[in-house]
C-alpha atoms as a PDB file:
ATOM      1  CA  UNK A   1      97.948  83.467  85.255  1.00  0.00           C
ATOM      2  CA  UNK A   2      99.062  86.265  82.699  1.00  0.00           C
ATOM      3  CA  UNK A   3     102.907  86.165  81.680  1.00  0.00           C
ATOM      4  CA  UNK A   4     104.747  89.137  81.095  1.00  0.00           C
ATOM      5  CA  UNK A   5     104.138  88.622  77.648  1.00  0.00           C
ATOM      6  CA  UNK A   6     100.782  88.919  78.426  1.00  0.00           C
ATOM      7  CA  UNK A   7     100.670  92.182  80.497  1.00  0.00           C
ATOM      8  CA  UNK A   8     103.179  93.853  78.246  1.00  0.00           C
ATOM      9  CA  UNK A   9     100.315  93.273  75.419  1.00  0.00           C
ATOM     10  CA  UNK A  10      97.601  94.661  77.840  1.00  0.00           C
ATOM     11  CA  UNK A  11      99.003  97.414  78.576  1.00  0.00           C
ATOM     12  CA  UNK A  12     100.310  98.205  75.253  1.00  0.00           C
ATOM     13  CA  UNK A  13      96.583  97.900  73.983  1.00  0.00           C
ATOM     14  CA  UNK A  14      95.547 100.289  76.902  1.00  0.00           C
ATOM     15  CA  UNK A  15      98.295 103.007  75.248  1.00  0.00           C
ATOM     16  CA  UNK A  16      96.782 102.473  72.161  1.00  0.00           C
ATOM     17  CA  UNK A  17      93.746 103.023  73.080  1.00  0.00           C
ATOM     18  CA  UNK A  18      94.499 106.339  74.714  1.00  0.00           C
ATOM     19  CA  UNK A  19      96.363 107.939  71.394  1.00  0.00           C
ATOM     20  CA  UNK A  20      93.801 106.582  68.804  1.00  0.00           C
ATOM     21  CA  UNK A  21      90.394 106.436  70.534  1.00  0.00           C
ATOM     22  CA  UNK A  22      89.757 102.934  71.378  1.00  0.00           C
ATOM     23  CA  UNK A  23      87.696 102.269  74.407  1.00  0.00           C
ATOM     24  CA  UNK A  24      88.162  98.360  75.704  1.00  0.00           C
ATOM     25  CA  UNK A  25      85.398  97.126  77.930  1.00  0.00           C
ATOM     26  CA  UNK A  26      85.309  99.370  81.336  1.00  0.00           C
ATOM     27  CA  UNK A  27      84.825  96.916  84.786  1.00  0.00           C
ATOM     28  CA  UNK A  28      82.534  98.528  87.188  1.00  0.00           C
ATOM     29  CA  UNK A  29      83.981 101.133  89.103  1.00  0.00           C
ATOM     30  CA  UNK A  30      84.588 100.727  92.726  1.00  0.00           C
ATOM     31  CA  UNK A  31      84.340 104.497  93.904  1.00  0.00           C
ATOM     32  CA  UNK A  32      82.291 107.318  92.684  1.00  0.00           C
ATOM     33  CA  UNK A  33      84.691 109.752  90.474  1.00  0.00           C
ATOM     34  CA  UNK A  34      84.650 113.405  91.406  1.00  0.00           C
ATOM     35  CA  UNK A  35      82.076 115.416  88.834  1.00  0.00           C
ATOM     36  CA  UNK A  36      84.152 115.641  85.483  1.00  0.00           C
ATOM     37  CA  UNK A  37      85.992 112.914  86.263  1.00  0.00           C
ATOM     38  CA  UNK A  38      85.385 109.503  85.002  1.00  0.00           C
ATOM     39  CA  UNK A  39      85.933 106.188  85.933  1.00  0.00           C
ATOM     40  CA  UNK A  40      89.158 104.695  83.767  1.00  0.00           C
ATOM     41  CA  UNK A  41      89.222 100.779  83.987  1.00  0.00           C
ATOM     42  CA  UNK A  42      92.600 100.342  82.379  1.00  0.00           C
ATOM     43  CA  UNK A  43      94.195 102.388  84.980  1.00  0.00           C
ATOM     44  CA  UNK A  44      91.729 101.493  87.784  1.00  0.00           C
ATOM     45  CA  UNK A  45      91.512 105.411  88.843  1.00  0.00           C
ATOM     46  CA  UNK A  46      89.585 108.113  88.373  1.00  0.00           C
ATOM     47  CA  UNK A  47      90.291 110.171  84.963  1.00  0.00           C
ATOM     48  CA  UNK A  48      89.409 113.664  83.510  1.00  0.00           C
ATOM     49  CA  UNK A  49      86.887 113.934  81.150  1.00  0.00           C
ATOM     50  CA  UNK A  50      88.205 115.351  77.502  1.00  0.00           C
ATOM     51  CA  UNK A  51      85.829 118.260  77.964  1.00  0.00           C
ATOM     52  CA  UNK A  52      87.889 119.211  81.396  1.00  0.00           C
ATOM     53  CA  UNK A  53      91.564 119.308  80.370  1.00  0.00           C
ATOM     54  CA  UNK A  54      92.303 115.913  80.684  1.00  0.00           C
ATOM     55  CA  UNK A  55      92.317 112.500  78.413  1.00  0.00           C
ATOM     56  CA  UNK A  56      91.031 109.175  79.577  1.00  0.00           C
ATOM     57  CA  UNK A  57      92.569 106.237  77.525  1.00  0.00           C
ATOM     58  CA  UNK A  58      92.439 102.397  78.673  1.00  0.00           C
ATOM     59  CA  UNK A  59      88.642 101.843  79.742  1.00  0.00           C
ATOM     60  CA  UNK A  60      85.492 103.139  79.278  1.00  0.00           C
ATOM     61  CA  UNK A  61      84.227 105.842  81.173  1.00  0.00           C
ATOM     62  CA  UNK A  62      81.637 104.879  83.996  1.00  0.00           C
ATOM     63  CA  UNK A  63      80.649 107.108  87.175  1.00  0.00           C
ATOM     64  CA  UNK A  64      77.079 106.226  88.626  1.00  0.00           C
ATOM     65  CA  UNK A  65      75.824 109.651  89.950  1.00  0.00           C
ATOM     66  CA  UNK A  66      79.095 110.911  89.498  1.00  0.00           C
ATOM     67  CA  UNK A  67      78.210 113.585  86.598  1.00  0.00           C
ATOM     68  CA  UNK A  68      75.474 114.864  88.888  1.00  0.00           C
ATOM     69  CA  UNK A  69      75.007 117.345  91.280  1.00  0.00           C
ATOM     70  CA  UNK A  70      74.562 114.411  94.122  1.00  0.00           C
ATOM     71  CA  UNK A  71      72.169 114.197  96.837  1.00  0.00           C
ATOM     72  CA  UNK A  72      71.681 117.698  99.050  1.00  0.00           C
ATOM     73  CA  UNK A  73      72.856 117.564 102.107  1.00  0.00           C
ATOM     74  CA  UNK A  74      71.545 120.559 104.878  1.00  0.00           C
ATOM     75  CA  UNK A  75      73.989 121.720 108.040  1.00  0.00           C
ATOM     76  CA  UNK A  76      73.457 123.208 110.599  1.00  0.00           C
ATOM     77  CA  UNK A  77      76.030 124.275 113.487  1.00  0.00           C
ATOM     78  CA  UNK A  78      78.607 121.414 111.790  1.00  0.00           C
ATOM     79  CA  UNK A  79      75.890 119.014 112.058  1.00  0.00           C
ATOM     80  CA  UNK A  80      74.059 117.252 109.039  1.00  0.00           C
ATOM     81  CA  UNK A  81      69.892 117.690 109.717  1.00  0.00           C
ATOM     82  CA  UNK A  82      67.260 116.734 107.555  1.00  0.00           C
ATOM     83  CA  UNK A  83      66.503 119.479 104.445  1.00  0.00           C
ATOM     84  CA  UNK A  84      62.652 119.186 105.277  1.00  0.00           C
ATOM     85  CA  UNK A  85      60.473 117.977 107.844  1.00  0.00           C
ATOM     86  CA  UNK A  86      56.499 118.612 109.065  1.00  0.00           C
ATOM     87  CA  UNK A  87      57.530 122.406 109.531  1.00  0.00           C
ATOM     88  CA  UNK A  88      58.582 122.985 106.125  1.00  0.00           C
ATOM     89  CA  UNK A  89      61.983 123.366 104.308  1.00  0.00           C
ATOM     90  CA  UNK A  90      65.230 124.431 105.534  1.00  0.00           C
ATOM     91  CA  UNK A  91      66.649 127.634 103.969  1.00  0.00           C
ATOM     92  CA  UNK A  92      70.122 128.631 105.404  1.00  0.00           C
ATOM     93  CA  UNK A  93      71.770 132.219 106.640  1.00  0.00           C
ATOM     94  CA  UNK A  94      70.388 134.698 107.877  1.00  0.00           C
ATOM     95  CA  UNK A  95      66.833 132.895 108.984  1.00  0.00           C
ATOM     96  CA  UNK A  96      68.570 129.295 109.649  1.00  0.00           C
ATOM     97  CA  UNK A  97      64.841 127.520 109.960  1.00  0.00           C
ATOM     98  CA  UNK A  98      62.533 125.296 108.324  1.00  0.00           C
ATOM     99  CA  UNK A  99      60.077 127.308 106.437  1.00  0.00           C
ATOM    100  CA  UNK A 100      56.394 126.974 104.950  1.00  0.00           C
ATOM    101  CA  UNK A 101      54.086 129.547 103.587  1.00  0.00           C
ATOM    102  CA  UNK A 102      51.333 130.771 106.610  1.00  0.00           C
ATOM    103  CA  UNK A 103      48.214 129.114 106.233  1.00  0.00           C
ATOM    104  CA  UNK A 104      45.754 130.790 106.556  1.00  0.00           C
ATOM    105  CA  UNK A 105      47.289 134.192 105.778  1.00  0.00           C
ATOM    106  CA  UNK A 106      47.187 137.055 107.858  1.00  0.00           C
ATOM    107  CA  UNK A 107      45.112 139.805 107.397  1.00  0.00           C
ATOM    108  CA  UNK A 108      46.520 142.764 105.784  1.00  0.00           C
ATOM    109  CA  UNK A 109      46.192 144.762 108.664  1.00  0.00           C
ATOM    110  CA  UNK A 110      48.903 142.711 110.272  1.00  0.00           C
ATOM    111  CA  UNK A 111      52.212 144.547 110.709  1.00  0.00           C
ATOM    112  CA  UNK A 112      54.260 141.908 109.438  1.00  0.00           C
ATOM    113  CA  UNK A 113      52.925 142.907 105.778  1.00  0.00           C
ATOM    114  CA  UNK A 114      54.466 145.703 103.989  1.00  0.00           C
ATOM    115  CA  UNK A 115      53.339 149.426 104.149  1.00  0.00           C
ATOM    116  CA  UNK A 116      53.448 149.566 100.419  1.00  0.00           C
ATOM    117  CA  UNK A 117      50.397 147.385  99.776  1.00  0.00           C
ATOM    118  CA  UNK A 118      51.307 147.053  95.662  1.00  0.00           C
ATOM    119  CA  UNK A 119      54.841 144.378  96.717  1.00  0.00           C
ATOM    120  CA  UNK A 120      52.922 141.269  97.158  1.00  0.00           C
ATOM    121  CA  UNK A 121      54.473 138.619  98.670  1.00  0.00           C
ATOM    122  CA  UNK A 122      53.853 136.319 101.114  1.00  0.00           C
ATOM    123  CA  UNK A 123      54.076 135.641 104.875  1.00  0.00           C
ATOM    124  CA  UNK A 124      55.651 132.535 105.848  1.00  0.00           C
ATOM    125  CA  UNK A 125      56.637 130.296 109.096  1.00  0.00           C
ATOM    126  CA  UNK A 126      59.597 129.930 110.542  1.00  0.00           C
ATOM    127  CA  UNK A 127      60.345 127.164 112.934  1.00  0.00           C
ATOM    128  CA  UNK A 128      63.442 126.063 114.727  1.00  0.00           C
ATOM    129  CA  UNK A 129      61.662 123.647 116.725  1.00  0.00           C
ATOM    130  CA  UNK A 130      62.892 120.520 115.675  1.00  0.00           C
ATOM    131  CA  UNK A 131      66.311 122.172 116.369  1.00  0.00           C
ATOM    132  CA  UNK A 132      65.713 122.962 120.026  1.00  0.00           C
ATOM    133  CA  UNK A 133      62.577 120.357 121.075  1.00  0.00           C
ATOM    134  CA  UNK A 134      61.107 123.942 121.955  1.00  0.00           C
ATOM    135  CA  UNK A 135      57.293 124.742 120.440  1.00  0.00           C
ATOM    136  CA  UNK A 136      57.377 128.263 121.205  1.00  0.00           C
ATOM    137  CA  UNK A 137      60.626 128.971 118.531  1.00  0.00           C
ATOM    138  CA  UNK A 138      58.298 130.187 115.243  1.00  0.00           C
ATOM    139  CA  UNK A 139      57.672 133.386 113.811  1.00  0.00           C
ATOM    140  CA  UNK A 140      55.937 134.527 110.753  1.00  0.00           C
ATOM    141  CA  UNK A 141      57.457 137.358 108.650  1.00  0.00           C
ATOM    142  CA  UNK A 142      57.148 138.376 105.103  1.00  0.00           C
ATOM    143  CA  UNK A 143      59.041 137.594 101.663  1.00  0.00           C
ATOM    144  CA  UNK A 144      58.564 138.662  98.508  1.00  0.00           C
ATOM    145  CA  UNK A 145      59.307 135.598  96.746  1.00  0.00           C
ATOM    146  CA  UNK A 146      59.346 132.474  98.718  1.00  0.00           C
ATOM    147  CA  UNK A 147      62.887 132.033 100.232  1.00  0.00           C
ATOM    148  CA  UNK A 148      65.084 129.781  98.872  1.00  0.00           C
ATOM    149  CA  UNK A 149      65.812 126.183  99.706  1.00  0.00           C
ATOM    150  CA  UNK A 150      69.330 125.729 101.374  1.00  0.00           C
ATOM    151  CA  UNK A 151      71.203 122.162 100.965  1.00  0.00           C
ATOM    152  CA  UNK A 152      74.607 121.411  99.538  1.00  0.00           C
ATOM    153  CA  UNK A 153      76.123 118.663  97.677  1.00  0.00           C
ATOM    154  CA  UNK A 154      79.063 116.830  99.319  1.00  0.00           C
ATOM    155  CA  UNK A 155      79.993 115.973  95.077  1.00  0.00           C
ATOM    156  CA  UNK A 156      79.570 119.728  94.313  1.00  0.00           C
ATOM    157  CA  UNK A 157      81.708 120.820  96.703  1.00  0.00           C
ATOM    158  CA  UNK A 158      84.453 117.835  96.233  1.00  0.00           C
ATOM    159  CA  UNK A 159      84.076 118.455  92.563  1.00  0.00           C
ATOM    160  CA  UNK A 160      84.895 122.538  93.461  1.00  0.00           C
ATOM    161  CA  UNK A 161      88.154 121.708  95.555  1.00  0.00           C
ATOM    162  CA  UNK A 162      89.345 118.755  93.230  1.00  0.00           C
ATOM    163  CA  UNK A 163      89.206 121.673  90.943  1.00  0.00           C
ATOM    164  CA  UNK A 164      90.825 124.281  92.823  1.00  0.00           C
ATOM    165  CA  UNK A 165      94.222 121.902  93.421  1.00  0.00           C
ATOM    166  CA  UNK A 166      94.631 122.073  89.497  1.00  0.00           C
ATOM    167  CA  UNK A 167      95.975 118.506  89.103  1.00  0.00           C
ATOM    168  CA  UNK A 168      97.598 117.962  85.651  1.00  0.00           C
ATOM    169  CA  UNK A 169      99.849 115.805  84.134  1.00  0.00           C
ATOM    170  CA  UNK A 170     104.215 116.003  84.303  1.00  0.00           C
ATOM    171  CA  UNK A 171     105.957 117.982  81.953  1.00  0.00           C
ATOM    172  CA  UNK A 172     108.126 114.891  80.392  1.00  0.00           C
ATOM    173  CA  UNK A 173     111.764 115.512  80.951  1.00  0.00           C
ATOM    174  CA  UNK A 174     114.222 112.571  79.042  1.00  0.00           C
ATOM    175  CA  UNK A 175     117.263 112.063  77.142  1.00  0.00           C
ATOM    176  CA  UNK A 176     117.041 112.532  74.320  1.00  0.00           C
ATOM    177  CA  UNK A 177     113.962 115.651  75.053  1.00  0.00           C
ATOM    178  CA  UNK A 178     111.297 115.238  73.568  1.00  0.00           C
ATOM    179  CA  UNK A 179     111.758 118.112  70.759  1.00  0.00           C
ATOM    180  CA  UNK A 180     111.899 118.683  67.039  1.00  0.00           C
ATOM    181  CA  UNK A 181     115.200 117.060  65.649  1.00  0.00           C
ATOM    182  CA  UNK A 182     116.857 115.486  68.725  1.00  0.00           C
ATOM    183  CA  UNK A 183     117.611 112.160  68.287  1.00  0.00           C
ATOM    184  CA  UNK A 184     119.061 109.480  71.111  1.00  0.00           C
ATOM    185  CA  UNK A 185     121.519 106.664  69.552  1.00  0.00           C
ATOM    186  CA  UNK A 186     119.841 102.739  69.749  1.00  0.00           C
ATOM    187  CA  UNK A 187     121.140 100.883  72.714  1.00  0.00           C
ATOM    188  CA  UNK A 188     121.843 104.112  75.142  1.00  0.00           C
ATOM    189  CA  UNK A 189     120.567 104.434  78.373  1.00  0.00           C
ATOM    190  CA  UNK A 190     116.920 106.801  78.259  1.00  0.00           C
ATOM    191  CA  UNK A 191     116.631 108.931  81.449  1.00  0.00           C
ATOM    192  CA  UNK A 192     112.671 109.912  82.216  1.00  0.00           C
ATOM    193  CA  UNK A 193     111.695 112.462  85.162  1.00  0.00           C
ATOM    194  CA  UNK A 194     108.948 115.023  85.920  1.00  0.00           C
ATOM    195  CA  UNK A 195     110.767 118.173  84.816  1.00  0.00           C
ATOM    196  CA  UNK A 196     109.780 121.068  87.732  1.00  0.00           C
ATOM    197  CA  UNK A 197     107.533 118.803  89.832  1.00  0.00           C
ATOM    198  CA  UNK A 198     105.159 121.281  91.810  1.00  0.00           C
ATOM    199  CA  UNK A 199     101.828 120.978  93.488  1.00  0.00           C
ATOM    200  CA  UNK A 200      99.664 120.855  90.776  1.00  0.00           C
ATOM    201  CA  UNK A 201     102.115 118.230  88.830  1.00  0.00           C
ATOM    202  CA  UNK A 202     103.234 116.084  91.980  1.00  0.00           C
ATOM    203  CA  UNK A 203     101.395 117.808  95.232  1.00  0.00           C
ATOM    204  CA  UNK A 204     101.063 117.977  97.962  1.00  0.00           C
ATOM    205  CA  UNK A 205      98.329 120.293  97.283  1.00  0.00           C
ATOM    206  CA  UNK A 206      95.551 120.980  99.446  1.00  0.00           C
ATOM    207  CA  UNK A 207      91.689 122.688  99.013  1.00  0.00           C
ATOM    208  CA  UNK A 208      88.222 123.340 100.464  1.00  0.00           C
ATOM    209  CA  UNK A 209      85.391 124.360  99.232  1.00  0.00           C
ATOM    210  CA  UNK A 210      82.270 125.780 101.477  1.00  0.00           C
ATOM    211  CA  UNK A 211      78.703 126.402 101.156  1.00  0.00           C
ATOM    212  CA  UNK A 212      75.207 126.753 103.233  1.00  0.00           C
ATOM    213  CA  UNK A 213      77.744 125.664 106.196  1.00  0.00           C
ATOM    214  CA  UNK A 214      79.241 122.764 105.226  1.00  0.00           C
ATOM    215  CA  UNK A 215      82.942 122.624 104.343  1.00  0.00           C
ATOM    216  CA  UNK A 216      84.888 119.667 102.534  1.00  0.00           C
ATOM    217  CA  UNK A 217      88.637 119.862 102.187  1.00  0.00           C
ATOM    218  CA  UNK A 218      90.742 117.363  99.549  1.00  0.00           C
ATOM    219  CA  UNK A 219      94.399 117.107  99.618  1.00  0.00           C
ATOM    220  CA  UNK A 220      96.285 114.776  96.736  1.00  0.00           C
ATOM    221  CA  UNK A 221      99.544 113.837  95.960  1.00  0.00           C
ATOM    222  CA  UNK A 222     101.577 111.484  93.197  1.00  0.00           C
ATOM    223  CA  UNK A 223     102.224 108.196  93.966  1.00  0.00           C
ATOM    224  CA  UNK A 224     103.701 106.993  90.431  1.00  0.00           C
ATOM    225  CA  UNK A 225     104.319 107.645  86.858  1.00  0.00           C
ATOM    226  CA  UNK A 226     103.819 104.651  84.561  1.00  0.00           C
ATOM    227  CA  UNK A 227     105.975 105.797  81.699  1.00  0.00           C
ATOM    228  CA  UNK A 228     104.683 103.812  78.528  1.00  0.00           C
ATOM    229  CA  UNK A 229     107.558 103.659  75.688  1.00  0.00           C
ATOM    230  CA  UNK A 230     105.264 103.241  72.794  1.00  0.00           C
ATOM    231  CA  UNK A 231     106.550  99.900  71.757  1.00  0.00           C
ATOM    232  CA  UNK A 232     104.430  98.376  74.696  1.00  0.00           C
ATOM    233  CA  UNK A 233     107.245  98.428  77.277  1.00  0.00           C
ATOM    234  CA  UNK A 234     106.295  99.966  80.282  1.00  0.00           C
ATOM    235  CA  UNK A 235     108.268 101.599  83.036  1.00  0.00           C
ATOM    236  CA  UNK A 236     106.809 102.834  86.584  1.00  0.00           C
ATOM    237  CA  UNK A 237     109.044 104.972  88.916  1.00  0.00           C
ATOM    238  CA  UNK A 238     107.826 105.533  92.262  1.00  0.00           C
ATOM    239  CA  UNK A 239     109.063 108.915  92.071  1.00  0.00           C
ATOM    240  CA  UNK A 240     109.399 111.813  89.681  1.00  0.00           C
ATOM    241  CA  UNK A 241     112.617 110.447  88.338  1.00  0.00           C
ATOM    242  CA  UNK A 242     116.139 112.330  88.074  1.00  0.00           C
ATOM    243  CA  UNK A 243     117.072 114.904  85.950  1.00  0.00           C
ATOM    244  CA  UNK A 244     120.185 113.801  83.750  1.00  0.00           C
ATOM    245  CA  UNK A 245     122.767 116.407  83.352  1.00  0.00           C
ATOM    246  CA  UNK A 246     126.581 116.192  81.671  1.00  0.00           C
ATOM    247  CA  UNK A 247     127.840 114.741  85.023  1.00  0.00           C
ATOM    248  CA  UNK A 248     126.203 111.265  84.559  1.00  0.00           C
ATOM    249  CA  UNK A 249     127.685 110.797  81.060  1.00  0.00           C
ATOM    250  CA  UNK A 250     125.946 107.405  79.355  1.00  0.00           C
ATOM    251  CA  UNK A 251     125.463 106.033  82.838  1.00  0.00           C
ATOM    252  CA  UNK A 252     121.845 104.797  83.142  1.00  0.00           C
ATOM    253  CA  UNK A 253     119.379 106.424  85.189  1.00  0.00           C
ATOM    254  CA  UNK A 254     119.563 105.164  89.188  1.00  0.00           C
ATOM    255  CA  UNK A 255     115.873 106.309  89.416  1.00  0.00           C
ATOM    256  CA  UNK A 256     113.778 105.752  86.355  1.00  0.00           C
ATOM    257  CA  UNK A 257     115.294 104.834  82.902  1.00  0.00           C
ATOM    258  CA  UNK A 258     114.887 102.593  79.706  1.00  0.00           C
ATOM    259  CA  UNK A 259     116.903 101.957  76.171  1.00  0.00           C
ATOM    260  CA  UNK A 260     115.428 101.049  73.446  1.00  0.00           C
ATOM    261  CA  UNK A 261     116.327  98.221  70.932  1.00  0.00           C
ATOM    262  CA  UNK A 262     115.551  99.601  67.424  1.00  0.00           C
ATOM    263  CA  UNK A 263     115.262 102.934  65.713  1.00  0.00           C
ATOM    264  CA  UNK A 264     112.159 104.869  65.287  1.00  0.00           C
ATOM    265  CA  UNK A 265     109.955 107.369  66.160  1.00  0.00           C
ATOM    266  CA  UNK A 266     108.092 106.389  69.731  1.00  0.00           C
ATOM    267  CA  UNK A 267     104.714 108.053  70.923  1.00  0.00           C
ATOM    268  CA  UNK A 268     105.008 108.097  74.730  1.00  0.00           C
ATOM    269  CA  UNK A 269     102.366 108.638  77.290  1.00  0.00           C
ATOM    270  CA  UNK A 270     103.056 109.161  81.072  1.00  0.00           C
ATOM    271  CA  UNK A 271     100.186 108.265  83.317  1.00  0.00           C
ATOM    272  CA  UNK A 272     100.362 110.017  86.732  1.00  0.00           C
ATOM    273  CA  UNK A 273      99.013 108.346  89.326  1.00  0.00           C
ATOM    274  CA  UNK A 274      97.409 110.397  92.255  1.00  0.00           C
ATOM    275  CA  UNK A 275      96.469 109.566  95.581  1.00  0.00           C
ATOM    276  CA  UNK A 276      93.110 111.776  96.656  1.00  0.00           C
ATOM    277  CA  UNK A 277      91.848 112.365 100.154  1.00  0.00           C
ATOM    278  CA  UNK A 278      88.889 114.120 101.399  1.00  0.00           C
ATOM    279  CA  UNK A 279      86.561 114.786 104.207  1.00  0.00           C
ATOM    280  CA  UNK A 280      83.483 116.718 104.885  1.00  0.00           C
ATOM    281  CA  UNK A 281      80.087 116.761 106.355  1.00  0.00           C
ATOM    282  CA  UNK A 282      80.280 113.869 108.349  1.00  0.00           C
ATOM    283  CA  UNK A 283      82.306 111.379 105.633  1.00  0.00           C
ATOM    284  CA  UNK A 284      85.633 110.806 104.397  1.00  0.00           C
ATOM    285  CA  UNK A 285      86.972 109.263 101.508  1.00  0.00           C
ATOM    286  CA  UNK A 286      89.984 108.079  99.061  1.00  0.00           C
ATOM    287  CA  UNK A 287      89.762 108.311  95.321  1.00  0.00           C
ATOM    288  CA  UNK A 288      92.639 106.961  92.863  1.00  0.00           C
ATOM    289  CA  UNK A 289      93.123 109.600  90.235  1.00  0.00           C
ATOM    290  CA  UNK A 290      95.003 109.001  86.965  1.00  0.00           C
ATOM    291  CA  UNK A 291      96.636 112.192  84.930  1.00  0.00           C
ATOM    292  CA  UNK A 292      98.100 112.126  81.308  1.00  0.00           C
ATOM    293  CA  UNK A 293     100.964 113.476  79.489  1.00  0.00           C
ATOM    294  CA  UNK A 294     102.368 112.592  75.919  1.00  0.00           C
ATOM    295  CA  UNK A 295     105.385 113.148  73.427  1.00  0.00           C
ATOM    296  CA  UNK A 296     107.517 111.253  70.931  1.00  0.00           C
ATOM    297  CA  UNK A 297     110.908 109.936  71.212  1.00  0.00           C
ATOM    298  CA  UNK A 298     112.956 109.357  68.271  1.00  0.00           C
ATOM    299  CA  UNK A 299     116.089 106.706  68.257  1.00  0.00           C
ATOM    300  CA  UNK A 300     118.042 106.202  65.633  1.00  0.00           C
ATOM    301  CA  UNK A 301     121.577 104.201  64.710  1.00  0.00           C
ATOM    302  CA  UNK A 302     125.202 105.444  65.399  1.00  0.00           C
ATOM    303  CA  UNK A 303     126.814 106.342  62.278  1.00  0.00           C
ATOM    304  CA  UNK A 304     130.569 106.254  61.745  1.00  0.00           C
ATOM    305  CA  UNK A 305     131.684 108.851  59.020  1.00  0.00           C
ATOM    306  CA  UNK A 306     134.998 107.881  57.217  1.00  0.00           C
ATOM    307  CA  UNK A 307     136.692 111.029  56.474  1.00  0.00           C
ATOM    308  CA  UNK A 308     138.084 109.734  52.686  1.00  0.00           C
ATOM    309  CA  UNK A 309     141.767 111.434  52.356  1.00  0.00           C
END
């Protein structure tokens, strides 16, 4: 059974490794990360790669057929249907049928060829049969380069609406702020909120993304902020904290607070923890996503100044 102790140290080795590079051993991930996102085993949630505005820290980063394009998935009228069959391949809008090259060709006397003899081409099948159980739903007709495949990934199009929300971490609000030359005084109270919270910092925020007739929509929202005071204390707030102003005096926060114990300069990381939702094509599905933000507190000692008359 771990102690306090024990997490405290954990999770102050999970900080570290998210300011200086260290990667502890990642445990296998137990959903498949939107593309660019990675699974984050310290955190147990999904985080952004470095190369796509966000920082990982905490675990290594594992995503089986995450970084991909996934598996293609065809629609047709809302329905998932197989890309190919025995008539060919499935290509989408306007033709909406499976498709294979005519074999044997026509002859070029047949109308369905060009005038102008010098395009080329090819005359190909299309078939809806399979659609309708109806054999007499083909025609042939001509394309100058054979028409292209249809299919969509359900992780391309997750990836493309994950994207579109714009999820990033809180700007840190605290006393003292996290600026140049402010210092707090050892032993009073630290406030800590989300300074502004919007959609893209807190949600609710909603997308879709659509292609070849398939749609999948994502909404996410905050659920935490695990607040880690760079000593290896840790604070979570189950909101985005309150905002101190001159009214609350030294009174400690009601929401989310801390006070330090000694003087020094603190390198603090907020973790946002997101709760993602999606559905599309025929599934559904809830990924934990983890967002970063960092700073540095400074706390120093009260000083009494003895005016010498």
């Amino acid at each position: 059974m771990l102690t306090s102790s024990m997490r405290r140290r954990a999770v102050a080795a999970v900080a570290a490794a998210a300011w200086f590079g260290g990667v502890p051993a990642a445990d296998a991930a137990p959903v498949e990360c939107p593309i660019n996102w990675v699974w984050n085993g310290g955190y147990q949630a999904c985080t952004l790669t470095a190369g796509h505005g966000g920082v990982g820290g905490g675990g290594g980063g594992t995503n089986p057929g995450g970084g991909g394009g996934g598996e293609l998935v065809c629609m047709y009228n809302g329905a998932e249907i197989p890309c190919r069959t025995d008539d060919g391949y499935w290509v989408g809008p306007p033709k909406e049928c499976y498709v294979k090259r005519t074999d044997p060709q026509p002859p070029k006397s047949d109308p369905v060829w060009p005038k102008n003899p010098s395009k080329g081409g090819a005359v190909y099948t299309c078939s809806k049969r399979f659609l309708a159980g109806n054999n007499n739903l083909d025609y042939i007709f001509w394309w100058p380069t054979p028409p292209q495949a249809a299919g969509v990934s359900r992780e391309v199009l997750l990836a493309q609406a994950v994207s579109r929300m714009g999820i990033r971490g809180i700007e840190m609000g605290s006393t003292p702020p996290m600026i140049p030359g402010r210092v707090g005084l050892i032993g009073f109270p630290v406030w800590l909120w989300a300074e502004n919270p919007g959609p893209q910092t807190w949600g609710p925020v909603s997308a879709s993304a659509s292609a070849g007739g398939a749609t999948v929509t994502a909404r996410a929202e905050a659920t935490r902020v695990q607040w880690e005071m760079g000593n290896g204390d840790v604070v979570t707030c189950a909101g985005p904290g309150l905002a101190w102003s001159e009214g609350w005096g030294r009174e400690p926060s009601p929401q989310c607070g801390y006070r330090y114990e000694h003087d020094g300069t603190y390198r603090v990381q907020a973790v946002t923890f997101w709760e993602l939702t999606w559905s599309g094509m025929g599934q559904q599905g809830t990924i934990p996503l983890a967002v970063f933000s960092r700073g540095e507190l400074v706390e120093g000692e009260a000083q009494v100044l003895v005016e010498r008359r």
